[in-house]
C-alpha atoms as a PDB file:
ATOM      1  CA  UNK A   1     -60.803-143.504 -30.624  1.00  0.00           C
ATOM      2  CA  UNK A   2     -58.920-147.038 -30.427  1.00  0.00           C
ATOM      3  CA  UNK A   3     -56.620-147.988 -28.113  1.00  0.00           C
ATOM      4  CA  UNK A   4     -53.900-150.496 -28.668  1.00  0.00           C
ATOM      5  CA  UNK A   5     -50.573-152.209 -27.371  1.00  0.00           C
ATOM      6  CA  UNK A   6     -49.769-154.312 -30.195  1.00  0.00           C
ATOM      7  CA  UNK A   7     -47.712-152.731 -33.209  1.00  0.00           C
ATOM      8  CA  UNK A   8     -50.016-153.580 -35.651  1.00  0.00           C
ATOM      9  CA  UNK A   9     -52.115-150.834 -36.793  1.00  0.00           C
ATOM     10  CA  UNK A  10     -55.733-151.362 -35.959  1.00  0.00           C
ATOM     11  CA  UNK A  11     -57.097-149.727 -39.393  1.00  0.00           C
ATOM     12  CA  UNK A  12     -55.147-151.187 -42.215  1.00  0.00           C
ATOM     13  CA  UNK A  13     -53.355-154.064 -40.778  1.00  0.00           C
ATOM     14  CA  UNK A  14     -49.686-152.663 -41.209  1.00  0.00           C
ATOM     15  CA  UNK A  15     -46.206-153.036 -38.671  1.00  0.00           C
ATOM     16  CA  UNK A  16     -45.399-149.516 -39.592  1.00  0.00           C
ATOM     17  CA  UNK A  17     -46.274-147.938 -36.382  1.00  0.00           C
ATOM     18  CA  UNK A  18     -43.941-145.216 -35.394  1.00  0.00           C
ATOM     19  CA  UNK A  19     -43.215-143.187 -32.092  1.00  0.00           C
ATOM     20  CA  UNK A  20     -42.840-139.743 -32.738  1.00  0.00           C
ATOM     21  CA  UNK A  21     -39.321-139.512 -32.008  1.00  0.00           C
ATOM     22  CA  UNK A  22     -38.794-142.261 -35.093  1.00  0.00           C
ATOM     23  CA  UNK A  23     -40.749-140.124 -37.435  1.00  0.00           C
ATOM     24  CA  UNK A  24     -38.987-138.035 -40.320  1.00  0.00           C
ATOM     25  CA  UNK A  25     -39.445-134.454 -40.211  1.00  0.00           C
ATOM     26  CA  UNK A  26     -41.803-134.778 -43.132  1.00  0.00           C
ATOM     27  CA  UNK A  27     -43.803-137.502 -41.679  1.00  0.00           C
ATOM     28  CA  UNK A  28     -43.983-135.167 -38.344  1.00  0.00           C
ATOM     29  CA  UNK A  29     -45.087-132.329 -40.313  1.00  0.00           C
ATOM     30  CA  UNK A  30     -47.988-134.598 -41.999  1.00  0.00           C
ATOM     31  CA  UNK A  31     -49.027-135.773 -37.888  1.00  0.00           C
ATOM     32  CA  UNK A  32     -49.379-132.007 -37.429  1.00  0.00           C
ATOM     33  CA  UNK A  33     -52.294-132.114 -40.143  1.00  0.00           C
ATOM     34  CA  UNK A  34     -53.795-135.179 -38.635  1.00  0.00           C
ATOM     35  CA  UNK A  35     -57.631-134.588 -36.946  1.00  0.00           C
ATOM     36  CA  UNK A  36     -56.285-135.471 -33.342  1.00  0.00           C
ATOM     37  CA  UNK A  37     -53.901-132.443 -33.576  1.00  0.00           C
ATOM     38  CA  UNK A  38     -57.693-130.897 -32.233  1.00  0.00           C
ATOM     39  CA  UNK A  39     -57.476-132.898 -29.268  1.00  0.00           C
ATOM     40  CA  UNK A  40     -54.505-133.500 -27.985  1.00  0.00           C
ATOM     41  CA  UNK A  41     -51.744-131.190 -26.999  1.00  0.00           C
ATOM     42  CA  UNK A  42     -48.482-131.532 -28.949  1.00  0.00           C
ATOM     43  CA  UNK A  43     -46.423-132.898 -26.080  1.00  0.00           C
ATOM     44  CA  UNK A  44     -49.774-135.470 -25.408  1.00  0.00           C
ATOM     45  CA  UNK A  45     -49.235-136.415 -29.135  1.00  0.00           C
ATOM     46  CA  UNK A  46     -45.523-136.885 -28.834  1.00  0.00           C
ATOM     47  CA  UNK A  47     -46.621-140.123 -26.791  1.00  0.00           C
ATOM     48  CA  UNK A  48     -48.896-141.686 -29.228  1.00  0.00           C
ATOM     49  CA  UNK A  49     -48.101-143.813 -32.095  1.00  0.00           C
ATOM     50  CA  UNK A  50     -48.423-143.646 -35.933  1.00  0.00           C
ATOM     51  CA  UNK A  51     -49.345-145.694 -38.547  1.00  0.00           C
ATOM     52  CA  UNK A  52     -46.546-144.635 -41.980  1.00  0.00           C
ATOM     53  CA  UNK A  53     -49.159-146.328 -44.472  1.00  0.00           C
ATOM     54  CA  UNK A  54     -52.852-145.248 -43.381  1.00  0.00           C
ATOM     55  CA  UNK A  55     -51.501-142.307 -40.779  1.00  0.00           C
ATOM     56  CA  UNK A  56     -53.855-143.757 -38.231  1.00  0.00           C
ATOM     57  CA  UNK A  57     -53.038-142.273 -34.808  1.00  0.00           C
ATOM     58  CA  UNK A  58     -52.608-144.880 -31.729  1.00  0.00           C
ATOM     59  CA  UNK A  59     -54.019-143.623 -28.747  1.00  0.00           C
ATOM     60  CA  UNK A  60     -52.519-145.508 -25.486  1.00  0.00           C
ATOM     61  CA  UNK A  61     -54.094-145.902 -22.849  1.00  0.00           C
ATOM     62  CA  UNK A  62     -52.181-144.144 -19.600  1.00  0.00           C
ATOM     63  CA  UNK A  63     -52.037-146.869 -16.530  1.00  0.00           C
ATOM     64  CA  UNK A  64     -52.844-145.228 -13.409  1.00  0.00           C
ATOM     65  CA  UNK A  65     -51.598-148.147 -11.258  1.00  0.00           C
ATOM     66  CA  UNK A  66     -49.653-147.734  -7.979  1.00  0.00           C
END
């Protein structure tokens, strides 16, 4: 799993990284379909990012500081 702040996706190198509320409903539907969808819940996945070209999913990390 990566983790990343930048908008750049870490796989293929493309600024089309998306937050699930700027996804299509198509595009959403293909993130349902995506291997993560296994490991996350689908309000967990609503914070993570996605890649439009590769459909790479961006983990962030949460920050637990005070």
């Amino acid at each position: 799993m990566i983790f990343s702040t930048d908008n750049t996706c870490p796989r293929c190198g493309a600024v089309k990284i998306k937050k699930w509320a700027d996804l299509t409903e198509e595009q959403q539907m293909l993130v349902r379909k995506l291997p993560l969808s296994a490991e996350y819940t689908h309000s967990a996945r609503k914070k993570h990012r996605f890649c439009t070209r590769c459909w790479f999913e961006l983990v962030e990390k949460e920050s637990h500081e005070a």
